[in-house]
Protein backbone atom coordinates (compact mmCIF):
# COMPACT_ATOMS: atom_id res chain seq x y z
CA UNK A 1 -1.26 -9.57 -22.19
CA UNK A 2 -3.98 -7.94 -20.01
CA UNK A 3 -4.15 -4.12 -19.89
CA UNK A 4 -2.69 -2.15 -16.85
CA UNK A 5 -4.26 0.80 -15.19
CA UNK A 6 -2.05 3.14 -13.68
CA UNK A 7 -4.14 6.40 -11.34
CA UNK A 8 -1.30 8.69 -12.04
CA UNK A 9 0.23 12.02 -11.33
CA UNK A 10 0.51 11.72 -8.05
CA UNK A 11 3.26 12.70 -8.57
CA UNK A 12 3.86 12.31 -12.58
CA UNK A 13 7.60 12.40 -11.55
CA UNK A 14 7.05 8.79 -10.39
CA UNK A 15 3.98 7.63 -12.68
CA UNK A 16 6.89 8.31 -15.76
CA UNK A 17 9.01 6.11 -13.32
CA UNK A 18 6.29 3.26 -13.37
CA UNK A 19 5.91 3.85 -17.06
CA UNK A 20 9.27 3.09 -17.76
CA UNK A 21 9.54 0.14 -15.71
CA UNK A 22 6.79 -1.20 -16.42
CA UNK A 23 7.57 -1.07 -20.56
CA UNK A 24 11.36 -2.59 -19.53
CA UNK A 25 9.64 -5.39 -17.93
CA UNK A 26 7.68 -6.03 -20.93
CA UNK A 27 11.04 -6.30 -23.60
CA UNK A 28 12.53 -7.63 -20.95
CA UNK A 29 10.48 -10.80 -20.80
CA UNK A 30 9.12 -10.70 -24.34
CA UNK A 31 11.73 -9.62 -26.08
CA UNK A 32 11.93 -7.21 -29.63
CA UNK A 33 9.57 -4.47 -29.64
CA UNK A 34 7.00 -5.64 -27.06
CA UNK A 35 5.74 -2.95 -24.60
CA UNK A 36 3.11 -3.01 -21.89
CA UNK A 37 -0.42 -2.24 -22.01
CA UNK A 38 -1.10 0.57 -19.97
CA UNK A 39 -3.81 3.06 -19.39
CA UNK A 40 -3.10 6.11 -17.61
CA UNK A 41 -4.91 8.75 -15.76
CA UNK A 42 -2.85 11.63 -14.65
CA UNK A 43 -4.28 13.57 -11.57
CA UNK A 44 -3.95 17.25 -10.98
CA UNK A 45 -1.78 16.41 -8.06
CA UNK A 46 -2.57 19.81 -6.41
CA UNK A 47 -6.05 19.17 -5.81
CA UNK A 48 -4.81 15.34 -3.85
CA UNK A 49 -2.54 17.37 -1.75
CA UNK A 50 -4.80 19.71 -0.70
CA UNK A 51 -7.63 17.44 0.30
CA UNK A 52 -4.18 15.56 1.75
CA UNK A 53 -3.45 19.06 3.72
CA UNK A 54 -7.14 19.34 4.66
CA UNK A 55 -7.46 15.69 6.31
CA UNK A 56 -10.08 15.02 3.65
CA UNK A 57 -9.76 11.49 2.92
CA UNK A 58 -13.47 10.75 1.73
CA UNK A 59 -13.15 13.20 -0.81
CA UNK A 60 -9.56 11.77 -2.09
CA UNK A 61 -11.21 8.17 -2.10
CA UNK A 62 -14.17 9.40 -4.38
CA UNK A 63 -11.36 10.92 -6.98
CA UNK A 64 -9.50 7.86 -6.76
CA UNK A 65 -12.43 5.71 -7.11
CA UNK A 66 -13.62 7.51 -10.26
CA UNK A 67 -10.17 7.45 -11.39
CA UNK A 68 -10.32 3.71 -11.24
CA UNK A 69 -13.82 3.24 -12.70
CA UNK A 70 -12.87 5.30 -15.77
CA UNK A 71 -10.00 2.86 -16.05
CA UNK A 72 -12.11 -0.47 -16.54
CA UNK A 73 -14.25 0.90 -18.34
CA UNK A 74 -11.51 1.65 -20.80
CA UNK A 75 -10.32 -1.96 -20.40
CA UNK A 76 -8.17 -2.06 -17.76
CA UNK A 77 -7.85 -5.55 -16.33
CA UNK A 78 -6.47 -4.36 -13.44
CA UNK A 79 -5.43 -1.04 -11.21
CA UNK A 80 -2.45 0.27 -9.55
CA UNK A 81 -2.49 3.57 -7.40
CA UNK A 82 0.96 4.58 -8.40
CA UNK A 83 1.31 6.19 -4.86
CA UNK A 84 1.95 5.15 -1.13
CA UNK A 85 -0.44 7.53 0.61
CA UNK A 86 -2.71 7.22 -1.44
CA UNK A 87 -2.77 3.50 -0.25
CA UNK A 88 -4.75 4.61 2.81
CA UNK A 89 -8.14 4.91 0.75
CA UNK A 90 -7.14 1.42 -1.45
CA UNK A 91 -9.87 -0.56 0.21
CA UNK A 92 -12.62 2.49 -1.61
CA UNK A 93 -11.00 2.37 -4.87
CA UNK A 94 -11.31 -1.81 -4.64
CA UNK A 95 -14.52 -1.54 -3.89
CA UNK A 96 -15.92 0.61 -6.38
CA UNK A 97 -14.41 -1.51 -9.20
CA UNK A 98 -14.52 -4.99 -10.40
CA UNK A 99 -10.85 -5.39 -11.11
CA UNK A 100 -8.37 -6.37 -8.74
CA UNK A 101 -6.44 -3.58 -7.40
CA UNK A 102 -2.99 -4.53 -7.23
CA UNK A 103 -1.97 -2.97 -3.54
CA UNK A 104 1.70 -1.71 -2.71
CA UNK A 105 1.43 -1.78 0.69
CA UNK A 106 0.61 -5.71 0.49
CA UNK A 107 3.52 -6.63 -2.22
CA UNK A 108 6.20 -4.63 -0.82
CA UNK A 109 5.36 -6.52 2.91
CA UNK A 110 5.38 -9.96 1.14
CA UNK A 111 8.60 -9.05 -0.79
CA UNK A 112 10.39 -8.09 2.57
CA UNK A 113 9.03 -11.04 4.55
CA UNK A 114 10.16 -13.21 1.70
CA UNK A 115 13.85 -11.89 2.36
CA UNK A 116 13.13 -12.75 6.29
CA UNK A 117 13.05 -9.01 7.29
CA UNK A 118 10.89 -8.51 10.32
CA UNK A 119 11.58 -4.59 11.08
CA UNK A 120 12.23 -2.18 8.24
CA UNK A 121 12.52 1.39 8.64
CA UNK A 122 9.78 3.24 6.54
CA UNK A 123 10.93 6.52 4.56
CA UNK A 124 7.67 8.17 3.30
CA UNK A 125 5.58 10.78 3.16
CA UNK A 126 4.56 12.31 7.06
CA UNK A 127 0.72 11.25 6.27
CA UNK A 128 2.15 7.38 5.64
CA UNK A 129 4.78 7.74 8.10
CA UNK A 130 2.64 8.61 10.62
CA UNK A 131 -1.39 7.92 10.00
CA UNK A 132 -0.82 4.35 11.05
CA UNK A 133 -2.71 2.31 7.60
CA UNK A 134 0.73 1.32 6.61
CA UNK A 135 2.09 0.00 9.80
CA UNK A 136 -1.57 -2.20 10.51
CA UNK A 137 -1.75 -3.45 6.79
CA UNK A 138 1.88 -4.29 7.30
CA UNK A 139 1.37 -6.51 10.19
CA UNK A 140 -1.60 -7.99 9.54
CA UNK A 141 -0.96 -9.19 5.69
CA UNK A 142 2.96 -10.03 6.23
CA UNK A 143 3.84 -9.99 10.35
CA UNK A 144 5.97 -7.51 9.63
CA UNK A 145 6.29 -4.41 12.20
CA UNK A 146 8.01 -1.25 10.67
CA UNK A 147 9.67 1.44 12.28
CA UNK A 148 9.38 5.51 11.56
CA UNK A 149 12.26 7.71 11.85
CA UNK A 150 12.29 10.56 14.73
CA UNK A 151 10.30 13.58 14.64
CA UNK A 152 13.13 15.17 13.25
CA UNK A 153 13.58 12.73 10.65
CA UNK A 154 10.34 12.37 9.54
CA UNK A 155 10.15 16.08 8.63
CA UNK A 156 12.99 16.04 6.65
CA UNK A 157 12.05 13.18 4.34
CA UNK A 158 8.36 14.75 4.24
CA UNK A 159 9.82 17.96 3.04
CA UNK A 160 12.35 16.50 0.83
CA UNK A 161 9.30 14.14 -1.26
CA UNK A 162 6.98 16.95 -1.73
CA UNK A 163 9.37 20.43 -1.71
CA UNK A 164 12.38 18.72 -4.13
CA UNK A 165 11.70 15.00 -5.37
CA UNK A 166 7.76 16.12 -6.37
CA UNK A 167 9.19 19.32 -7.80
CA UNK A 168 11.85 17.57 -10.08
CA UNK A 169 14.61 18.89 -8.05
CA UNK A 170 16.95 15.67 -6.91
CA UNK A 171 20.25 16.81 -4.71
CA UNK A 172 22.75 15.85 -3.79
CA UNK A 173 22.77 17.26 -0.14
CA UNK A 174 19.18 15.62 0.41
CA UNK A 175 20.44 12.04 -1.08
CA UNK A 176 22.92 12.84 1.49
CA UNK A 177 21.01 13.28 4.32
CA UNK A 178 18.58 10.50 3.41
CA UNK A 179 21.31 7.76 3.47
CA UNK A 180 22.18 9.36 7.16
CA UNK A 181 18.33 8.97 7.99
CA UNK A 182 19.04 5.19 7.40
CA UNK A 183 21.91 5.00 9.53
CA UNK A 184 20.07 6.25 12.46
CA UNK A 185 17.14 3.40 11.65
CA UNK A 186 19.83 1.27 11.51
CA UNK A 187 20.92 2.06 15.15
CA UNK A 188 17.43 2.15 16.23
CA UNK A 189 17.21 -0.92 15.63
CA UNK A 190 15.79 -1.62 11.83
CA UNK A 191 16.81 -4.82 9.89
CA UNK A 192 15.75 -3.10 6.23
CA UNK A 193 14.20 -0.11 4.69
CA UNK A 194 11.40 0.55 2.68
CA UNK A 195 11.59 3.35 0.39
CA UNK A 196 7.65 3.93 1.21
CA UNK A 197 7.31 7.06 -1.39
CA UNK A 198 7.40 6.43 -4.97
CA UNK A 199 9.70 9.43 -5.48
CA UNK A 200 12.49 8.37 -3.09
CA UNK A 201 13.85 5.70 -5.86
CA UNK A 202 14.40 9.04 -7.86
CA UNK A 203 17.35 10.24 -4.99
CA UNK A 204 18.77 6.69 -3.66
CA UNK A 205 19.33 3.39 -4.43
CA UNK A 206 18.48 1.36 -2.53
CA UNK A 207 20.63 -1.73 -3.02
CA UNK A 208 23.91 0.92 -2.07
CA UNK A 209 22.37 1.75 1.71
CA UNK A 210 23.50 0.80 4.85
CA UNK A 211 20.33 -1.76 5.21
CA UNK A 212 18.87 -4.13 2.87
CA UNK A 213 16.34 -1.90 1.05
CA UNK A 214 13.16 -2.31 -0.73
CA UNK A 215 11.89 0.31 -3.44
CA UNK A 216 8.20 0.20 -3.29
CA UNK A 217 7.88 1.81 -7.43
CA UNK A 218 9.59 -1.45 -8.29
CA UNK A 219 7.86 -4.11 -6.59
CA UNK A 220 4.30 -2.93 -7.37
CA UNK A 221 5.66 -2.56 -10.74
CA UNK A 222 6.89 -5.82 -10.73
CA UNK A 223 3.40 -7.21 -9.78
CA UNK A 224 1.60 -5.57 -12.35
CA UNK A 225 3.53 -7.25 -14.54
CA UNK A 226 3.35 -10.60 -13.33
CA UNK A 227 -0.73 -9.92 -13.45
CA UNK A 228 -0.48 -8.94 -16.79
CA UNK A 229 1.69 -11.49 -18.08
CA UNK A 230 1.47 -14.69 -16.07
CA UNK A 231 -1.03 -17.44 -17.24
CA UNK A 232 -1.91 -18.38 -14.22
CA UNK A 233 -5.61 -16.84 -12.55
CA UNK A 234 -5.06 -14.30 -10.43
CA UNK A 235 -7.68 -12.99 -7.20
CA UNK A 236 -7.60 -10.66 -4.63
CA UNK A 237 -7.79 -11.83 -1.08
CA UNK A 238 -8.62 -8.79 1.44
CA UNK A 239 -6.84 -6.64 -0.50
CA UNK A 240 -3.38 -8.81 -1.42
CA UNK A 241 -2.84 -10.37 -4.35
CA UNK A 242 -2.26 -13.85 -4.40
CA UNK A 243 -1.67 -16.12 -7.61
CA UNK A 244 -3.48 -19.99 -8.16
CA UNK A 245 -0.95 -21.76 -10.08
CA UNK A 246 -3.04 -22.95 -13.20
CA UNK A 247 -0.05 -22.80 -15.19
CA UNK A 248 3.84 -21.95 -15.81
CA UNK A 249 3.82 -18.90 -14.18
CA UNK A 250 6.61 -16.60 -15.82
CA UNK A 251 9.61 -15.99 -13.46
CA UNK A 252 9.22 -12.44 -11.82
């Protein structure tokens, strides 16, 4: 089993959400007692958001990247950001390691082409939503072309992630409200949604919505687990991670 590095806390409501996942998988597959081998490092999640707030992404990329180092060189065979936004300095934090970083923006784009979805609606954070990494990683790596809900919209979903779902707080009223957010992307013209924050999987499912959905914590999960546990060779190509069938790969 190769070791999993997980840069964390961002926020720890949904790093304990990869954790979990991530150790199902494991019994899942392997059966008895087995677990996963994972590393984590937990950042202060204040001091992301506020270089977030401040537009100062060069800084966030050198804490990620550090992050990341620290995590090979406590033998980490590979590293997840367990974050969307985050996502928007990936191509820093692959380049100052020599693992592969395993990218949620690129698996969650191949999962939803895979299902023949061409225009999903994208719930996320406002800096995701709307800085435009998402949308151009998107089409280039899967062809697929996602849409943002109104201005409106957007600022509720931003303010529900980081004033209730980062907090702890999950409501009722706000999984409420959500679900109508789909509706509307639904009439606007969306085929699927991606639930592009790793908290939202904390308020709604999102197998019971209106569109076909895609939870973003679970499929980058999900790929950390096939790196870890499949016997094939994997590489990274431009940031997505693509298997060479040496062997029986282990069914996802």
């Amino acid at each position: 089993m190769k070791r999993i590095g997980l840069i964390g806390g961002m926020s720890w409501e949904s790093t304990a959400v990869y954790y979990r996942l991530l150790n199902e998988a494991v019994r899942a597959r392997l059966g008895g007692l087995a677990s996963a081998d994972v590393l984590v490092h937990s950042l202060d999640f204040s001091a992301v958001v506020a270089l977030q707030k401040a537009g100062r992404w060069d800084e966030a990329a050198r804490m990620l990247a550090e992050s990341a180092q620290g995590l090979e060189r406590a033998g980490a065979d590979c590293v997840l950001i367990c974050t969307n936004t985050m996502h928007l300095v990936a191509d820093a934090v692959q380049a100052a390691v020599g693992v592969p970083l395993i990218d949620i923006v690129a698996e969650t784009g191949r999962r939803i082409a895979a299902a023949g979805h061409r225009r999903p609606l994208l719930l996320a954070t406002r800096y995701t939503m709307e800085h435009g990494f998402y949308h151009a990683r998107m089409e280039a790596g899967a062809g697929i072309r996602p849409l943002v809900p109104n201005e409106a919209d957007r600022a509720l979903v931003h303010r529900v992630i980081f004033e209730e779902l980062c907090a702890g707080r999950v409501l009722d009223a706000s999984r409420r409200a959500m679900e109508e957010v789909v509706q509307r992307g639904r009439d606007a013209g969306a085929d699927s949604v991606i639930l592009g924050c790793t908290e939202i999987c904390l308020l709604i499912d999102p197998a019971a919505q209106v569109l076909p959905g895609f939870d973003s914590t679970t499929i980058h999960a999900e790929a950390a687990i096939r790196f870890a546990l499949d016997k094939s060779r994997f590489a990274l190509d431009n940031g997505l991670l693509a298997s060479r069938q040496l062997g029986e790969r282990i069914a996802a």
